[in-house]
PDB file of N, CA and C in Angstrom:
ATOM      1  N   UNK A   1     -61.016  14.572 -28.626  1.00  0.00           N
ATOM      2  CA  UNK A   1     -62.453  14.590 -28.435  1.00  0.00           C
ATOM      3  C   UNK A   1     -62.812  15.879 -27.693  1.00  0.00           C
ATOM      4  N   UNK A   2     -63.621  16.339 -28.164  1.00  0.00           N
ATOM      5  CA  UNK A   2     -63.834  17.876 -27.520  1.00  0.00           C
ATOM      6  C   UNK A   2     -64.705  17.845 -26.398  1.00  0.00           C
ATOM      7  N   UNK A   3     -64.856  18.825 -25.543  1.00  0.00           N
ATOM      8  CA  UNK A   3     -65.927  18.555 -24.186  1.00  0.00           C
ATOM      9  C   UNK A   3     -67.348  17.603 -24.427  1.00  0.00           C
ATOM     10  N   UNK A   4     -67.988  18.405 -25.444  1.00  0.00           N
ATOM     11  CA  UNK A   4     -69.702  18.098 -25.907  1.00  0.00           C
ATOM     12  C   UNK A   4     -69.157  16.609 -26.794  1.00  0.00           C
ATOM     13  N   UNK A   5     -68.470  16.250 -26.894  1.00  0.00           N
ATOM     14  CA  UNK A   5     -68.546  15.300 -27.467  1.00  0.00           C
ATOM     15  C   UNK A   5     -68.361  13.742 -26.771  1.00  0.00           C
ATOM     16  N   UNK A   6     -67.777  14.375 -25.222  1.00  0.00           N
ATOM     17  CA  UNK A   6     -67.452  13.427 -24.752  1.00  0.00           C
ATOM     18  C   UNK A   6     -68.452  12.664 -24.280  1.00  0.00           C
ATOM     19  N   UNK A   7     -68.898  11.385 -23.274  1.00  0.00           N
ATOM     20  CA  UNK A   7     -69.707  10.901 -23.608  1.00  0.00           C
ATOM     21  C   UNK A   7     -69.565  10.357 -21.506  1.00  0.00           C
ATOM     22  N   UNK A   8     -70.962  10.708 -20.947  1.00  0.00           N
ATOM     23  CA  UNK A   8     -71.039  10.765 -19.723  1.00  0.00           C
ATOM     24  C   UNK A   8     -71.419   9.775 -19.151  1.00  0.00           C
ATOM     25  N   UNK A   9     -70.712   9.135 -18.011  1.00  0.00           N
ATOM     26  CA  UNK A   9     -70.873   8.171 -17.070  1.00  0.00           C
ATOM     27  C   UNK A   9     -71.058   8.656 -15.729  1.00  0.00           C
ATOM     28  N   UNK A  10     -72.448   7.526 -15.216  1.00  0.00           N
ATOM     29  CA  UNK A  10     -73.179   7.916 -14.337  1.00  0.00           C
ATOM     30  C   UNK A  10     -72.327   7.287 -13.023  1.00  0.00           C
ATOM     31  N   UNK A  11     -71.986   7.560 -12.155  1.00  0.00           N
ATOM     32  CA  UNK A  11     -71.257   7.327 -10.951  1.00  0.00           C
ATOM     33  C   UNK A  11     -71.131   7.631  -9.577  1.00  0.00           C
ATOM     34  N   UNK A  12     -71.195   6.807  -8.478  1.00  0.00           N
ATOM     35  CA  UNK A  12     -71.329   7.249  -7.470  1.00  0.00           C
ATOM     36  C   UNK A  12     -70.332   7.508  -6.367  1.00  0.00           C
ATOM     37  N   UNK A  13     -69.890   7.955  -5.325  1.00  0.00           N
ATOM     38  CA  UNK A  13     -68.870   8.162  -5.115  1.00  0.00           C
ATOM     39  C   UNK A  13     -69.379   8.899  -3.254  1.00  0.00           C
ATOM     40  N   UNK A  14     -68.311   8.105  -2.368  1.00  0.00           N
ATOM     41  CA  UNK A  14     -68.867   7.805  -1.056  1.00  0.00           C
ATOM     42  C   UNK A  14     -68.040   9.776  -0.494  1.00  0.00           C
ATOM     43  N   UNK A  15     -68.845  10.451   0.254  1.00  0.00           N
ATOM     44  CA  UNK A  15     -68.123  11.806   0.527  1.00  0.00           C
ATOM     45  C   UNK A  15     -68.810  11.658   1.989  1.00  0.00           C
ATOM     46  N   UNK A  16     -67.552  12.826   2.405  1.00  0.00           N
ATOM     47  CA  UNK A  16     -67.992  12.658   4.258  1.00  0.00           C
ATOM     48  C   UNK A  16     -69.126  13.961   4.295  1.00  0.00           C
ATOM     49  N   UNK A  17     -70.184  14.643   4.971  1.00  0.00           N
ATOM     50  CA  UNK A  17     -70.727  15.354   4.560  1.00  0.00           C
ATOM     51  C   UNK A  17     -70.162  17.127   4.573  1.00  0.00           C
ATOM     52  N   UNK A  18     -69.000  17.072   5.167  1.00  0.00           N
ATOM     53  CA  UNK A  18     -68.247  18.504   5.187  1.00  0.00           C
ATOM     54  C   UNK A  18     -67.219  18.451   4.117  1.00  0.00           C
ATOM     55  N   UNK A  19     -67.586  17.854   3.412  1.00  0.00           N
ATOM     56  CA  UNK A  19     -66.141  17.353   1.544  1.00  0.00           C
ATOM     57  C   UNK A  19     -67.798  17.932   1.198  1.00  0.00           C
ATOM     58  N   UNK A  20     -69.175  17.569   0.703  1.00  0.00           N
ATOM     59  CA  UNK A  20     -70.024  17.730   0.380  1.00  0.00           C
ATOM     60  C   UNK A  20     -70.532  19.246   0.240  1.00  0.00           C
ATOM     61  N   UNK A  21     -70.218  19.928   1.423  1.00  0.00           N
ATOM     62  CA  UNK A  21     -70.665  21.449   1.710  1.00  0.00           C
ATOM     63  C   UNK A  21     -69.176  21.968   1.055  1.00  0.00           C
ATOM     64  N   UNK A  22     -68.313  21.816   1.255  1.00  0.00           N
ATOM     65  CA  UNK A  22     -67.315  22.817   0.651  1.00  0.00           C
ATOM     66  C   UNK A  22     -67.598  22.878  -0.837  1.00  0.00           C
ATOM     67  N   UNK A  23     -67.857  21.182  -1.931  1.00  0.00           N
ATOM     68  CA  UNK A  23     -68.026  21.094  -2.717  1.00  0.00           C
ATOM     69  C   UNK A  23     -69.445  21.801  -3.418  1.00  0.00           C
ATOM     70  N   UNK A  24     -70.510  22.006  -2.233  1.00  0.00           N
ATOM     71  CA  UNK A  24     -71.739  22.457  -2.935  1.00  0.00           C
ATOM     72  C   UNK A  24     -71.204  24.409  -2.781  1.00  0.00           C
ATOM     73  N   UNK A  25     -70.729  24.551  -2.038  1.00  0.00           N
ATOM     74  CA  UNK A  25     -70.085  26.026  -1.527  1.00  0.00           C
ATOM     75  C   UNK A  25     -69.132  26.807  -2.721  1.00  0.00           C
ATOM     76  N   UNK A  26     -68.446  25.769  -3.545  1.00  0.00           N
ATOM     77  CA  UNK A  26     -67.378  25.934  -4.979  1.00  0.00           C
ATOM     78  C   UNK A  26     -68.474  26.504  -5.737  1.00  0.00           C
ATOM     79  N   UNK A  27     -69.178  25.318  -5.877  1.00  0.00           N
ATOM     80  CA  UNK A  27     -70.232  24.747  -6.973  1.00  0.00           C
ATOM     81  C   UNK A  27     -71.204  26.585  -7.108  1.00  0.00           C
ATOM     82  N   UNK A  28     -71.453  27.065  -5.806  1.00  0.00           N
ATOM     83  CA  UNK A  28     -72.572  28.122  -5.860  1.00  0.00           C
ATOM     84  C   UNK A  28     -71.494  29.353  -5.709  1.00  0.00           C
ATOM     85  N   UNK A  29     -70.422  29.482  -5.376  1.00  0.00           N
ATOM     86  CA  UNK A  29     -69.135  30.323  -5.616  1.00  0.00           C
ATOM     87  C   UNK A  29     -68.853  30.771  -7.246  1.00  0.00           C
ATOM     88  N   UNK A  30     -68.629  29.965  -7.666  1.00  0.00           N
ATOM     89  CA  UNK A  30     -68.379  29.885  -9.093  1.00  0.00           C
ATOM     90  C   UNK A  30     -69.187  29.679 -10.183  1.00  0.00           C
ATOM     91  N   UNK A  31     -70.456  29.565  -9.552  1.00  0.00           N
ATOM     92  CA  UNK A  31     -71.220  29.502 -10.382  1.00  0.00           C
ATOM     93  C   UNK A  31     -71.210  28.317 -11.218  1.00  0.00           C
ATOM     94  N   UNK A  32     -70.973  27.290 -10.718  1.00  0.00           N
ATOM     95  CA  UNK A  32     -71.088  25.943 -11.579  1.00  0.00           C
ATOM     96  C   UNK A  32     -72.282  25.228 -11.191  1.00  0.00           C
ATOM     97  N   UNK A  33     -72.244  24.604 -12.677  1.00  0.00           N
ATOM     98  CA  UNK A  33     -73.558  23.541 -12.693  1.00  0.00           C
ATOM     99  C   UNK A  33     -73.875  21.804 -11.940  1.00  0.00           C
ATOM    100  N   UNK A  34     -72.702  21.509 -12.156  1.00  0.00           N
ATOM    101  CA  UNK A  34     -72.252  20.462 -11.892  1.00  0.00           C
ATOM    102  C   UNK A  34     -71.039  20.500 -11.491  1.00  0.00           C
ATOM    103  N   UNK A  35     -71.523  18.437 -10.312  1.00  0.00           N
ATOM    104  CA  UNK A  35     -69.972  18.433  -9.676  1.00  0.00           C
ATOM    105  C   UNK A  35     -68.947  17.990 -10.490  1.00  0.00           C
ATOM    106  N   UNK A  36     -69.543  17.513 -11.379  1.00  0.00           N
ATOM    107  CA  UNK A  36     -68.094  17.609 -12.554  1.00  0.00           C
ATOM    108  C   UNK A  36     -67.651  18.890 -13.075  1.00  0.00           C
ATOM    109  N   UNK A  37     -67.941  19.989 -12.803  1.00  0.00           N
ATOM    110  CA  UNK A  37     -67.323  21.113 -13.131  1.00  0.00           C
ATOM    111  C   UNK A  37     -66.545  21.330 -11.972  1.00  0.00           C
ATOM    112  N   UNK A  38     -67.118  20.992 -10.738  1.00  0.00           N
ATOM    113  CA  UNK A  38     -66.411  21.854 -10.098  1.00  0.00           C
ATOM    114  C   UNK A  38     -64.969  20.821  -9.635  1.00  0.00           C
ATOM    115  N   UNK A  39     -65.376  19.208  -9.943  1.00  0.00           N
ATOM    116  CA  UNK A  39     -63.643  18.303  -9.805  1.00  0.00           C
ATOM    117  C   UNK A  39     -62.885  19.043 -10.826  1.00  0.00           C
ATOM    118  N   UNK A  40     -63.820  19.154 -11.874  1.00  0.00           N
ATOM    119  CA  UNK A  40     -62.319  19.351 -13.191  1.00  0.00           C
ATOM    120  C   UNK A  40     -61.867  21.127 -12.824  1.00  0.00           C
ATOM    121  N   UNK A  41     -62.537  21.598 -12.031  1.00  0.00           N
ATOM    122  CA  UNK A  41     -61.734  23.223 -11.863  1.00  0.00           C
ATOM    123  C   UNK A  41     -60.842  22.974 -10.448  1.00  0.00           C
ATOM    124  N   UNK A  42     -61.189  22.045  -9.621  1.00  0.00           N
ATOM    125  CA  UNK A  42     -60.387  21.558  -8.972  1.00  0.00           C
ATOM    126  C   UNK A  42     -58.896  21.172  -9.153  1.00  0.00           C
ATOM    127  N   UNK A  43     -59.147  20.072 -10.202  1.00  0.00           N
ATOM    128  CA  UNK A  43     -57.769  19.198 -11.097  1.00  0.00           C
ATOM    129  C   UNK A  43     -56.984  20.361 -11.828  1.00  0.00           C
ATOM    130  N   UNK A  44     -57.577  21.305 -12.278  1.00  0.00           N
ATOM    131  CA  UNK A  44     -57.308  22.227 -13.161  1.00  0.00           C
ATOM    132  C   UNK A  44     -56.295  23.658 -12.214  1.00  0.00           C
ATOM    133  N   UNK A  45     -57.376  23.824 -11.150  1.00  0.00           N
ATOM    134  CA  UNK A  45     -56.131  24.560 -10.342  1.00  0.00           C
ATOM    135  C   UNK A  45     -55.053  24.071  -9.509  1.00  0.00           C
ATOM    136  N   UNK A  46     -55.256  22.630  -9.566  1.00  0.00           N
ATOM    137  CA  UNK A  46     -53.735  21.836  -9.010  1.00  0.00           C
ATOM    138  C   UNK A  46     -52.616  21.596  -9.902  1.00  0.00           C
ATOM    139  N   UNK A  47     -53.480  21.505 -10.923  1.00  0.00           N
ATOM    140  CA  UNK A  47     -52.568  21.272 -12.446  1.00  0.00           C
ATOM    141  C   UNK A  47     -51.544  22.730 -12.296  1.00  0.00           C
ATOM    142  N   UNK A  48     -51.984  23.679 -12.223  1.00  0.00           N
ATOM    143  CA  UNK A  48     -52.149  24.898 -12.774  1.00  0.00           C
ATOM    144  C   UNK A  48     -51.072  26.372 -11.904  1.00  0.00           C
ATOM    145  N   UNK A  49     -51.205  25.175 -10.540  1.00  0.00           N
ATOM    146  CA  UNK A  49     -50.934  26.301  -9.287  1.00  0.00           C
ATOM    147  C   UNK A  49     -49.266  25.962  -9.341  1.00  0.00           C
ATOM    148  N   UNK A  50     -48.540  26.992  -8.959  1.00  0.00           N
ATOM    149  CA  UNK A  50     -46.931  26.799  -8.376  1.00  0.00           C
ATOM    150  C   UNK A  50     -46.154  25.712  -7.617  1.00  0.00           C
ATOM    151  N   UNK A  51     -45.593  24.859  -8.164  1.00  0.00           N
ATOM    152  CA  UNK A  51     -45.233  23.881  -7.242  1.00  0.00           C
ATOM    153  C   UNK A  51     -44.940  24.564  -5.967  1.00  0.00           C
ATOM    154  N   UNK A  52     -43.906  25.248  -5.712  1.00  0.00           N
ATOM    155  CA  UNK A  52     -43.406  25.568  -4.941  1.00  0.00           C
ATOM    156  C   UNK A  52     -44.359  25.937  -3.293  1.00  0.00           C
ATOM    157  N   UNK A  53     -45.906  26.404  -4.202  1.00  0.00           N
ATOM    158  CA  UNK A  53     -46.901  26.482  -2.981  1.00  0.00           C
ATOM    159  C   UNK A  53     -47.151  25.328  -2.573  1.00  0.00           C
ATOM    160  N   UNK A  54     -46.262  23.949  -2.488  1.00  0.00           N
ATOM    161  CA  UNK A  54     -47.038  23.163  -2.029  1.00  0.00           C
ATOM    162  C   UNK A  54     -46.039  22.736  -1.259  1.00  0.00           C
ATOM    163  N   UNK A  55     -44.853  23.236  -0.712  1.00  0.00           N
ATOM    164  CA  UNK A  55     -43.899  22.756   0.061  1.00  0.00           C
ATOM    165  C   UNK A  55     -42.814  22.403  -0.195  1.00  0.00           C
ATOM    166  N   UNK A  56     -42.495  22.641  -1.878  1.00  0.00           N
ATOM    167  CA  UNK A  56     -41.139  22.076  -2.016  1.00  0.00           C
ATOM    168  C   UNK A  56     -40.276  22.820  -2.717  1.00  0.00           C
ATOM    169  N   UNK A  57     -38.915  23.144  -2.414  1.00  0.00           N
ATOM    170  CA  UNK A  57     -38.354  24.238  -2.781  1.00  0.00           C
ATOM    171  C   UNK A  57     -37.563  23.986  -3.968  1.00  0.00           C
ATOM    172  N   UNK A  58     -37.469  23.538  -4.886  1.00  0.00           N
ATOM    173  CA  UNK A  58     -36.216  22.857  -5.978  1.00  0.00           C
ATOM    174  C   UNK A  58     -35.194  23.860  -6.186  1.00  0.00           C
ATOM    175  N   UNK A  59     -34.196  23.254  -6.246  1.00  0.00           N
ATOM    176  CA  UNK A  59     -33.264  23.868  -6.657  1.00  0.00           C
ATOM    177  C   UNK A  59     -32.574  24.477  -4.851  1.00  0.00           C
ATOM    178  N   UNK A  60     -33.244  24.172  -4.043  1.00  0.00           N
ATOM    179  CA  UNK A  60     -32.595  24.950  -2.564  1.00  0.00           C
ATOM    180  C   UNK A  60     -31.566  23.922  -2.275  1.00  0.00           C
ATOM    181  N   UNK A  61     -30.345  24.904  -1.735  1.00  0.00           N
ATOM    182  CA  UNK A  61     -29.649  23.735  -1.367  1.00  0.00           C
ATOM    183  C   UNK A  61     -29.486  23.655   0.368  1.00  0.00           C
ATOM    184  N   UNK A  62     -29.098  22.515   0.735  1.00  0.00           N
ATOM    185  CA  UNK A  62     -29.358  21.910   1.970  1.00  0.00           C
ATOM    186  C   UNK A  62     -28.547  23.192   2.938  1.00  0.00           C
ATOM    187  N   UNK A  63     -28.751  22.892   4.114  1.00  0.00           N
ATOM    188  CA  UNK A  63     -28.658  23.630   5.299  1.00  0.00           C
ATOM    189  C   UNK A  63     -27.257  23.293   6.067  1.00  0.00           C
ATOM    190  N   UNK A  64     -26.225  24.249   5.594  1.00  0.00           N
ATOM    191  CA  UNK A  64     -24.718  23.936   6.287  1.00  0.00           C
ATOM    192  C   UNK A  64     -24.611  24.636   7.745  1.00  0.00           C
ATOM    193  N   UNK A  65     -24.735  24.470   8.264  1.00  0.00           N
ATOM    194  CA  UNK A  65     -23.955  25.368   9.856  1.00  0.00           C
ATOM    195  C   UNK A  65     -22.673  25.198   9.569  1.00  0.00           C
ATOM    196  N   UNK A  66     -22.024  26.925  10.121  1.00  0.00           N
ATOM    197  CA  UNK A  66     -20.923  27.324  10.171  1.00  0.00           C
ATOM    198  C   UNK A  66     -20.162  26.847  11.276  1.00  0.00           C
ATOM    199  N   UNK A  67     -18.833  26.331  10.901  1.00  0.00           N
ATOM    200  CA  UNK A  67     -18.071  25.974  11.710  1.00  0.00           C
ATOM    201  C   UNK A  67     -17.965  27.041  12.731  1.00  0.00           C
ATOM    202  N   UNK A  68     -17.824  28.380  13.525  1.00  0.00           N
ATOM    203  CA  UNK A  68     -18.294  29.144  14.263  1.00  0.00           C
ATOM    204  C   UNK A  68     -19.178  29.730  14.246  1.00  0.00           C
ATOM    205  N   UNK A  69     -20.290  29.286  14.432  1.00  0.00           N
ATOM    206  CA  UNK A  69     -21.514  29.332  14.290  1.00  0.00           C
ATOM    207  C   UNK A  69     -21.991  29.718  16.283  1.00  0.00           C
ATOM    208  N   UNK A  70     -21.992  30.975  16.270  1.00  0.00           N
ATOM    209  CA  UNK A  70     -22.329  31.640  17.786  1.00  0.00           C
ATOM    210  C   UNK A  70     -23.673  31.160  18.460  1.00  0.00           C
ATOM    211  N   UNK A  71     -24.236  30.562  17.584  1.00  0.00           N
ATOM    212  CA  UNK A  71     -25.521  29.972  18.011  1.00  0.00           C
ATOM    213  C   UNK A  71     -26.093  28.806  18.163  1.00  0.00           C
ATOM    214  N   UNK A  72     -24.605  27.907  18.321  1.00  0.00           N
ATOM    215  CA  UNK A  72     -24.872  26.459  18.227  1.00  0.00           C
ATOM    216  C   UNK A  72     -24.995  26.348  19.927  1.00  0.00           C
ATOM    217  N   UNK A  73     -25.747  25.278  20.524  1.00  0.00           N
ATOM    218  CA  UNK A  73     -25.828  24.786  21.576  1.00  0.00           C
ATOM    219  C   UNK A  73     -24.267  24.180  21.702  1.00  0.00           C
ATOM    220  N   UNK A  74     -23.887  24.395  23.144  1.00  0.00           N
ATOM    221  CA  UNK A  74     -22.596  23.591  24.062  1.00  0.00           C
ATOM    222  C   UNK A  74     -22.981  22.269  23.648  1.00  0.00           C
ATOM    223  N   UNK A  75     -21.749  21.114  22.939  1.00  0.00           N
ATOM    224  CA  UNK A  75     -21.874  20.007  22.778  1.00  0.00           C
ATOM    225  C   UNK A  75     -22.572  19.375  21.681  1.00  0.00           C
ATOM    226  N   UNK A  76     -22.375  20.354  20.565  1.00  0.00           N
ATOM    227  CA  UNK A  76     -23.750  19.812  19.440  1.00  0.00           C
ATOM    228  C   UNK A  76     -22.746  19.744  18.047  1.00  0.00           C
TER     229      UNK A  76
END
């Protein structure tokens, strides 16, 4: 189903009023019309962005300390 074809539901949805200003702040940033443009460019740059910017490293492998390791604390 293509964008214009899809078919719009009216909905309300509870926001704290500083979620509201960032969202009207996107909205006049980017030049969008609506707050459905600016969730789906939202969804779209989470979709979209590097996992890795979000904290997780794949593929890293875990953290060995060296058995003489000059920088270990006495007793550890």
């Amino acid at each position: 189903m293509s964008a214009d074809a899809q078919k719009s539901v009216t909905t309300t949805i509870q926001l704290m009023a500083d979620t509201k200003e960032e969202l009207n702040a996107l909205k006049e940033c980017h030049n969008m019309h609506t707050y459905d443009d600016v969730i789906k460019f939202l969804i779209n740059t989470r979709k979209t962005s590097v996992k890795s910017m979000f904290g997780c490293t794949p593929g890293m492998t875990p953290f060995v300390r060296e058995e003489d390791d000059s920088h270990r604390v006495p007793g550890d």
